[in-house]
PDB file of N, CA and C in Angstrom:
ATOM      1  N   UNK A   1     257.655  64.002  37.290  1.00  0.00           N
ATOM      2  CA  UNK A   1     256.881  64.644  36.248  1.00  0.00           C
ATOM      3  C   UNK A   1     257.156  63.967  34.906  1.00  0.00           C
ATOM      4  N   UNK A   2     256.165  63.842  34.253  1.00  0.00           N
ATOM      5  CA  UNK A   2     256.225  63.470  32.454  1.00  0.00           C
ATOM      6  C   UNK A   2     255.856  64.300  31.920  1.00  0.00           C
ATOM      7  N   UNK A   3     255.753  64.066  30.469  1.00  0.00           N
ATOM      8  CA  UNK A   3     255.174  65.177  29.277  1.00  0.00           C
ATOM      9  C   UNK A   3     254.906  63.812  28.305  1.00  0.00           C
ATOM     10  N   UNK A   4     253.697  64.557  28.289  1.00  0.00           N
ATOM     11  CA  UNK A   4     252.847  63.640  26.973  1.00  0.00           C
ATOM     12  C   UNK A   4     252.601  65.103  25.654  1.00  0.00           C
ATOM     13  N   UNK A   5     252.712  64.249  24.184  1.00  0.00           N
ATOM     14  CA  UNK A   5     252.778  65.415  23.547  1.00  0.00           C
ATOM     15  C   UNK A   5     252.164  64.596  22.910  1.00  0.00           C
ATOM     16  N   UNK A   6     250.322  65.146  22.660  1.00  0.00           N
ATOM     17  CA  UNK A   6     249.184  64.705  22.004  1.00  0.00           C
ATOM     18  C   UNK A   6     248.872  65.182  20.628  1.00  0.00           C
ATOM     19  N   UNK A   7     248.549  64.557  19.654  1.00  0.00           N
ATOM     20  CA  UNK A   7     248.254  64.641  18.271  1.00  0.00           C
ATOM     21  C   UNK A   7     246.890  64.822  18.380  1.00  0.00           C
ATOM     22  N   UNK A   8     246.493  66.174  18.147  1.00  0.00           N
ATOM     23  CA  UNK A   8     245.048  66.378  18.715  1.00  0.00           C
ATOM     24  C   UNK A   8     244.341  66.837  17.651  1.00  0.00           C
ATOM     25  N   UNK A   9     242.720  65.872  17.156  1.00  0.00           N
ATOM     26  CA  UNK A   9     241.891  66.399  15.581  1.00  0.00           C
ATOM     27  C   UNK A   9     240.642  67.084  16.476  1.00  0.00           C
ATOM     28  N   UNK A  10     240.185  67.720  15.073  1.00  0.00           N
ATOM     29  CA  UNK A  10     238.843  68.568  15.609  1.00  0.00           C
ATOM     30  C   UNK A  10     239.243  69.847  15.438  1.00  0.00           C
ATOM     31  N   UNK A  11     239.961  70.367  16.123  1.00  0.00           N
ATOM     32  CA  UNK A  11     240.201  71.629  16.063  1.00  0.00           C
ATOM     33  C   UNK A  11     239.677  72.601  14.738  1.00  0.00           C
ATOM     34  N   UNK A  12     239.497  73.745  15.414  1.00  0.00           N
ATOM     35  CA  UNK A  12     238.906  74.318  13.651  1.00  0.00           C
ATOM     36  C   UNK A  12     239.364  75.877  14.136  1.00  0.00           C
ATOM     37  N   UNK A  13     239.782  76.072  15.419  1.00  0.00           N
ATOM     38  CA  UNK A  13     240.415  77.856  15.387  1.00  0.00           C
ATOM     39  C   UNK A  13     240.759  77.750  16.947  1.00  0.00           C
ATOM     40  N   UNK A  14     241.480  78.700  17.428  1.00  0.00           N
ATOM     41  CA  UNK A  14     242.290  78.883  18.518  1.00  0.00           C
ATOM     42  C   UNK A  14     241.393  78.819  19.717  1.00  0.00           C
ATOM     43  N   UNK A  15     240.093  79.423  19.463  1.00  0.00           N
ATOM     44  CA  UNK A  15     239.340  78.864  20.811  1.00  0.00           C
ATOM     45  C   UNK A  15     239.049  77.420  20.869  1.00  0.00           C
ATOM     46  N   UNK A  16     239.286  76.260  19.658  1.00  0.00           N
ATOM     47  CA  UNK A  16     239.300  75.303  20.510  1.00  0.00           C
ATOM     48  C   UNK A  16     240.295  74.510  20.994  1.00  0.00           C
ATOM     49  N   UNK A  17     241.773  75.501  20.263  1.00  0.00           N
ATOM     50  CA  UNK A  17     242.950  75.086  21.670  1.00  0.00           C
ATOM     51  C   UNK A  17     242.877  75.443  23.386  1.00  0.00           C
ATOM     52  N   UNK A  18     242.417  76.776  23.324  1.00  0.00           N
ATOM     53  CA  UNK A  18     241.658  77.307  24.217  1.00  0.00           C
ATOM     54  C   UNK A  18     240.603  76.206  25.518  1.00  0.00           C
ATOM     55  N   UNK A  19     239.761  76.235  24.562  1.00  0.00           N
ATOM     56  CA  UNK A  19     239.092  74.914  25.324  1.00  0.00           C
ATOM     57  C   UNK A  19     239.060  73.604  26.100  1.00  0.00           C
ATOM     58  N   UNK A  20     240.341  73.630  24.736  1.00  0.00           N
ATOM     59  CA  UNK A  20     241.104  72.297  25.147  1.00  0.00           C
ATOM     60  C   UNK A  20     242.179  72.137  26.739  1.00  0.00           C
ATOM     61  N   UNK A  21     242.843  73.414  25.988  1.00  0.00           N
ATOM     62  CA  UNK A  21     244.126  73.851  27.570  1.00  0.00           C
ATOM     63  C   UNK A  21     243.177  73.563  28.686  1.00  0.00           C
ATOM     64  N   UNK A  22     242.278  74.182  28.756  1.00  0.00           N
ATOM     65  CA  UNK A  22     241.144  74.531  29.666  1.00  0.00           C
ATOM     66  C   UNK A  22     240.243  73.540  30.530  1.00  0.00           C
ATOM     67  N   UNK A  23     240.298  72.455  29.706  1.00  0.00           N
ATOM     68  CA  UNK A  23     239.906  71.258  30.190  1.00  0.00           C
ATOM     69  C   UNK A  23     241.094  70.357  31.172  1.00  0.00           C
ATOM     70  N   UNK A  24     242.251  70.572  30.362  1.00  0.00           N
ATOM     71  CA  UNK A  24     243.355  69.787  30.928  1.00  0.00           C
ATOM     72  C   UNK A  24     243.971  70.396  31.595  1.00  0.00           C
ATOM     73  N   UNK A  25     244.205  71.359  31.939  1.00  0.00           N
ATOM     74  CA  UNK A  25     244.392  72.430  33.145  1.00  0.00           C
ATOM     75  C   UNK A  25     243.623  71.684  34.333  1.00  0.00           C
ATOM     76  N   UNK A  26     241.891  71.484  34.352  1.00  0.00           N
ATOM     77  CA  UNK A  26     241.449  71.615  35.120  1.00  0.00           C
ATOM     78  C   UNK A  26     241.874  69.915  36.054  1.00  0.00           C
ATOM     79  N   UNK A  27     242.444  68.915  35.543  1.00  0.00           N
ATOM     80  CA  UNK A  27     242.165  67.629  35.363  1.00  0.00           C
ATOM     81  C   UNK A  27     243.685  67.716  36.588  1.00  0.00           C
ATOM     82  N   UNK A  28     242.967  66.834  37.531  1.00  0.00           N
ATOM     83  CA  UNK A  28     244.147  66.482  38.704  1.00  0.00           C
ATOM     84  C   UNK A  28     245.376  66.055  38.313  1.00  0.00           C
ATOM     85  N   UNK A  29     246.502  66.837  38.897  1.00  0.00           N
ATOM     86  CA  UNK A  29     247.731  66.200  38.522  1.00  0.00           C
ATOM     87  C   UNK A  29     248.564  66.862  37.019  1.00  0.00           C
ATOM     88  N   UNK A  30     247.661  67.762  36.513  1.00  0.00           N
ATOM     89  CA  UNK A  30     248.605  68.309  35.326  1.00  0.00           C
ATOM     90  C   UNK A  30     249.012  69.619  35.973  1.00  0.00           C
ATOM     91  N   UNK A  31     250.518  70.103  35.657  1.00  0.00           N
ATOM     92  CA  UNK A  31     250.933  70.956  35.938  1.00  0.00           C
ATOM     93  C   UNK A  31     250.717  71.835  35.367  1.00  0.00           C
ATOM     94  N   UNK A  32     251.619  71.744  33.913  1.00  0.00           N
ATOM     95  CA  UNK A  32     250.816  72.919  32.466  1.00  0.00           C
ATOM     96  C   UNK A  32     250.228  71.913  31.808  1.00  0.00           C
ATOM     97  N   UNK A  33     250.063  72.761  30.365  1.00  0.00           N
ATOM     98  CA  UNK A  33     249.881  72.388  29.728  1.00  0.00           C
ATOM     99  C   UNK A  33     250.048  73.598  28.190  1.00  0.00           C
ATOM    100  N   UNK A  34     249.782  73.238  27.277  1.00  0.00           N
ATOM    101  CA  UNK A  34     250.243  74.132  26.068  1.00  0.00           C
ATOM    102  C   UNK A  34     249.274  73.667  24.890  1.00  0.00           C
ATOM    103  N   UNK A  35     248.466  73.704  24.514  1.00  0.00           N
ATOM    104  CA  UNK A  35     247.730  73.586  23.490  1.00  0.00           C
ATOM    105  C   UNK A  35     247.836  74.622  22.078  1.00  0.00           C
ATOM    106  N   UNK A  36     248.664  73.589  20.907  1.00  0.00           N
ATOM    107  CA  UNK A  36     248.573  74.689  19.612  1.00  0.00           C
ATOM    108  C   UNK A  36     247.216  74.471  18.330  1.00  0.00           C
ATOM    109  N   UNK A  37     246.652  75.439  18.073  1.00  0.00           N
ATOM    110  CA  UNK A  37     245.968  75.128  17.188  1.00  0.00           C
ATOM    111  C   UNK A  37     246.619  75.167  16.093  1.00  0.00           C
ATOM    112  N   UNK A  38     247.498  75.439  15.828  1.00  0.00           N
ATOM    113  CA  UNK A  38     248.883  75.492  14.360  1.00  0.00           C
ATOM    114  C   UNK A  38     248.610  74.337  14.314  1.00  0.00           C
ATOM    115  N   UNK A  39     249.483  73.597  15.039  1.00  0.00           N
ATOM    116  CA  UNK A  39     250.210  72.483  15.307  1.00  0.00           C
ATOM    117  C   UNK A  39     249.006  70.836  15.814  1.00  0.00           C
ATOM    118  N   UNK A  40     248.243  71.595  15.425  1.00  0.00           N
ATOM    119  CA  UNK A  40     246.929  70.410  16.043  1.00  0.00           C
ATOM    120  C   UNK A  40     247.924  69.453  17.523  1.00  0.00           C
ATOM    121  N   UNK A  41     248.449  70.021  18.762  1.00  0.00           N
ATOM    122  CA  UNK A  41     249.000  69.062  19.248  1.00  0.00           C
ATOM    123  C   UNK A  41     249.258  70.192  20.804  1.00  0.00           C
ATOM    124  N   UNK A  42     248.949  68.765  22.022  1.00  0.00           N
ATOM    125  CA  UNK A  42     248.620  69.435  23.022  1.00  0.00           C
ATOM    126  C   UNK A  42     250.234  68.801  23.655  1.00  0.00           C
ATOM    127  N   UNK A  43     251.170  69.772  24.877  1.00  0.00           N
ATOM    128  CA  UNK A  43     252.343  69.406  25.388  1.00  0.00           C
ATOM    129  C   UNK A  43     251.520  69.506  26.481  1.00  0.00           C
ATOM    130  N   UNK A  44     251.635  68.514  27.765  1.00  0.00           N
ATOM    131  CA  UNK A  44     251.101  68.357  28.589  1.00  0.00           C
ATOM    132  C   UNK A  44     252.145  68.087  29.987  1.00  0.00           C
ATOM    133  N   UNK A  45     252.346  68.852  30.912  1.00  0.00           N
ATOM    134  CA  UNK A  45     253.542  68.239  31.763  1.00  0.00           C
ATOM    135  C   UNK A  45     252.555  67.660  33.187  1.00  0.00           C
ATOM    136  N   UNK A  46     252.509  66.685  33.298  1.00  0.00           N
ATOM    137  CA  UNK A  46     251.915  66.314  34.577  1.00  0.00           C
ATOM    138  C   UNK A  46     252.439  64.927  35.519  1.00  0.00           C
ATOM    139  N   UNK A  47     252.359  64.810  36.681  1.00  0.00           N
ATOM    140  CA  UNK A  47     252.127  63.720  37.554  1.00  0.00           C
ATOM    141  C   UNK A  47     251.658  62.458  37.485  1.00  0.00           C
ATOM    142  N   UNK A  48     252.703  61.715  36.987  1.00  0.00           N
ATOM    143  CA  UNK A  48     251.755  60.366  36.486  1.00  0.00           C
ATOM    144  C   UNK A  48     251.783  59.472  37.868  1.00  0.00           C
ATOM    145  N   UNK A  49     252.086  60.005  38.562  1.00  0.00           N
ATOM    146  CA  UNK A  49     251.506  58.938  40.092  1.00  0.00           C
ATOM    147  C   UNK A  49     249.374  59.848  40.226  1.00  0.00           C
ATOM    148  N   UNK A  50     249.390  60.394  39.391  1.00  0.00           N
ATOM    149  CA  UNK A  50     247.714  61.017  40.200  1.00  0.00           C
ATOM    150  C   UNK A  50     247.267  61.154  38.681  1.00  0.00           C
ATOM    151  N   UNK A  51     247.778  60.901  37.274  1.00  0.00           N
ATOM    152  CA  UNK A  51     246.723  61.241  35.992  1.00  0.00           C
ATOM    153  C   UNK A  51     248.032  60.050  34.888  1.00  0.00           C
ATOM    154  N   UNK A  52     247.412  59.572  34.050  1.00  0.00           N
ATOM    155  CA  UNK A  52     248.160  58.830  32.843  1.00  0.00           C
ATOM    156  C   UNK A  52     248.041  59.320  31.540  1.00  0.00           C
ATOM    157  N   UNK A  53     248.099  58.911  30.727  1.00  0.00           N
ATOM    158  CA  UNK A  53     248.234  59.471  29.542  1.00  0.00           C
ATOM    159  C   UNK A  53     246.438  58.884  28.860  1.00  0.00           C
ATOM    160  N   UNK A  54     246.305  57.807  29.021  1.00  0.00           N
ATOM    161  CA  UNK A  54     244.881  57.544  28.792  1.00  0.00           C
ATOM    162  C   UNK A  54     244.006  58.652  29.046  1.00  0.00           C
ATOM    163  N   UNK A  55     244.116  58.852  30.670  1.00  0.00           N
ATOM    164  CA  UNK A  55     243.030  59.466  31.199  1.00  0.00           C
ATOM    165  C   UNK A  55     243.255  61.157  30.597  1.00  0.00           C
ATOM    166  N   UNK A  56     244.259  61.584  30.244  1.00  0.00           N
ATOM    167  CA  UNK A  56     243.963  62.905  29.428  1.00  0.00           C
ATOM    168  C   UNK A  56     243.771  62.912  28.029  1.00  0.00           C
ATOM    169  N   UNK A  57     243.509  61.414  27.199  1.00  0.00           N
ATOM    170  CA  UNK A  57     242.717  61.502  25.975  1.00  0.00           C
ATOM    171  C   UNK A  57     241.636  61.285  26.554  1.00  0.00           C
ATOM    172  N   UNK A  58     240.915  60.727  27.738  1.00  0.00           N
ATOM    173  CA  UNK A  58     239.945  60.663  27.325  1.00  0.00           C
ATOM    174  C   UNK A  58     239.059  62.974  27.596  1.00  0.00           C
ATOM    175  N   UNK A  59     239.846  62.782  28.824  1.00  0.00           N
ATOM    176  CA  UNK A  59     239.479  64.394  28.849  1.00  0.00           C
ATOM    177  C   UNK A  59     239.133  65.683  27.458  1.00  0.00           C
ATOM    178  N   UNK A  60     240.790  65.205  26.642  1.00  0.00           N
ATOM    179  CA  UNK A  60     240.459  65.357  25.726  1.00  0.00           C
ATOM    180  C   UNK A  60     238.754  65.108  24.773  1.00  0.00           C
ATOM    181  N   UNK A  61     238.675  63.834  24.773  1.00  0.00           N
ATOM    182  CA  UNK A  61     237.506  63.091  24.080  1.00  0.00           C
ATOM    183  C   UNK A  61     236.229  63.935  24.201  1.00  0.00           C
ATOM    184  N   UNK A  62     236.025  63.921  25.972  1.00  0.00           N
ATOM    185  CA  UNK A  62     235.136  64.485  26.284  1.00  0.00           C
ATOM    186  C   UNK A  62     234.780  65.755  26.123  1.00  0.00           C
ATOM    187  N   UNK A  63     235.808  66.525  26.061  1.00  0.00           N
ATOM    188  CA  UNK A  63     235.339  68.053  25.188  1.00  0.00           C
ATOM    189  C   UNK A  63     235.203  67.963  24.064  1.00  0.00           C
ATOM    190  N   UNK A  64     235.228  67.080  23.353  1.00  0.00           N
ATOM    191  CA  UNK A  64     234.354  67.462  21.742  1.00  0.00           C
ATOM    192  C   UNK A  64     235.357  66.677  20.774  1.00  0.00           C
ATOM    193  N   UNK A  65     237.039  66.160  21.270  1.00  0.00           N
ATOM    194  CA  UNK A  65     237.928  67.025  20.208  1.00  0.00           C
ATOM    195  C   UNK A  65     238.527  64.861  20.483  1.00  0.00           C
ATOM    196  N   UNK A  66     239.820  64.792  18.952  1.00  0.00           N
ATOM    197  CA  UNK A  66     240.259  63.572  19.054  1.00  0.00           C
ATOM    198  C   UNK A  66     241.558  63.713  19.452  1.00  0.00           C
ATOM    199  N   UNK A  67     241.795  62.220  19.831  1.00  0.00           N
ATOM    200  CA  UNK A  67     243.363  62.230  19.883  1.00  0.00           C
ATOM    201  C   UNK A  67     243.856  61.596  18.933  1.00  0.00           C
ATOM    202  N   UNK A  68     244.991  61.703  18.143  1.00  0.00           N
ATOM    203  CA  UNK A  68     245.288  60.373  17.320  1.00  0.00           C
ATOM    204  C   UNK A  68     246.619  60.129  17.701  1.00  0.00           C
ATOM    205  N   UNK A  69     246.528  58.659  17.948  1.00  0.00           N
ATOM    206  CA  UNK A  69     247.399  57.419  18.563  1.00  0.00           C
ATOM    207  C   UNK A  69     248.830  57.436  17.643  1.00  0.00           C
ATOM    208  N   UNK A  70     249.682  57.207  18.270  1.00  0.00           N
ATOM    209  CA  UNK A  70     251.182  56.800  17.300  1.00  0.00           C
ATOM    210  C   UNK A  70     250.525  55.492  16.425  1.00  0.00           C
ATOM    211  N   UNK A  71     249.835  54.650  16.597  1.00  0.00           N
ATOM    212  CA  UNK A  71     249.600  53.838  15.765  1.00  0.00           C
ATOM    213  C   UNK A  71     248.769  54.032  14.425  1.00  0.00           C
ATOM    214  N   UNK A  72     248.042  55.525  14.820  1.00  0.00           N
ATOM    215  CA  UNK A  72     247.272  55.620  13.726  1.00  0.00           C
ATOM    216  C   UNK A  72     247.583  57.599  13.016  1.00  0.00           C
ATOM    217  N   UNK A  73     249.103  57.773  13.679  1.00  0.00           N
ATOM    218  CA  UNK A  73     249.676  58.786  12.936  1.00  0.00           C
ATOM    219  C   UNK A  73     250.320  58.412  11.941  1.00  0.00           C
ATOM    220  N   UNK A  74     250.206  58.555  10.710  1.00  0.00           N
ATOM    221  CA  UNK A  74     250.662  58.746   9.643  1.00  0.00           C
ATOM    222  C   UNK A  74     252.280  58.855   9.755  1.00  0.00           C
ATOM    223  N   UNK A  75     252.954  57.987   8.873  1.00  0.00           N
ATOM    224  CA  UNK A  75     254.669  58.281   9.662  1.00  0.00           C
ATOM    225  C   UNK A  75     255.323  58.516   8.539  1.00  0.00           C
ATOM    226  N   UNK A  76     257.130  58.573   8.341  1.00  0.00           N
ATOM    227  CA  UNK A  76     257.297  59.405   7.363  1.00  0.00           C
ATOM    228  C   UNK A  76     257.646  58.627   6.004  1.00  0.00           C
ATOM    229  N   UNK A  77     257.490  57.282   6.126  1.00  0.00           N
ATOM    230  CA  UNK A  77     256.850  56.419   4.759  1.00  0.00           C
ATOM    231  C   UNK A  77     255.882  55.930   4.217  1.00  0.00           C
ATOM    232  N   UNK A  78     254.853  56.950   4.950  1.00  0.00           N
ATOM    233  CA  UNK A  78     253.689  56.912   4.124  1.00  0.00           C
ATOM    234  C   UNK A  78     252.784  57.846   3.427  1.00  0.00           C
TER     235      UNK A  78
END
């Protein structure tokens, strides 16, 4: 098992953490998952022999909502 912990935009109120869980719930190979709308950021525990970390941004993607990349998170000297 892994955990991917996603920096997730779009969001605008708890049903679309909701939505979100909901999608990645459904997606082969994730065990939980935890979606905060506080926290714009999804904890994801799943099976990376049957799902990767790609393939649940793009899940993400496809419901409406973004991911943003360590490369394009903001870090703490800037």
């Amino acid at each position: 098992m892994k955990t991917a912990k996603l920096a997730v935009s779009g969001m605008h109120c708890e049903g679309c953490a909701q939505i979100i869980q909901s999608v990645l719930e459904r997606c082969d190979g994730v065990k939980t998952c935890a979606v905060s709308y506080r926290d714009h950021r999804a904890q994801v525990l799943f099976d990376p022999a049957q799902v990767d970390e790609n393939r649940l941004q793009q899940v993400i993607e496809k419901a409406g909502y973004g991911v943003i990349t360590h490369a394009h998170a903001p870090g703490p000297h800037q």
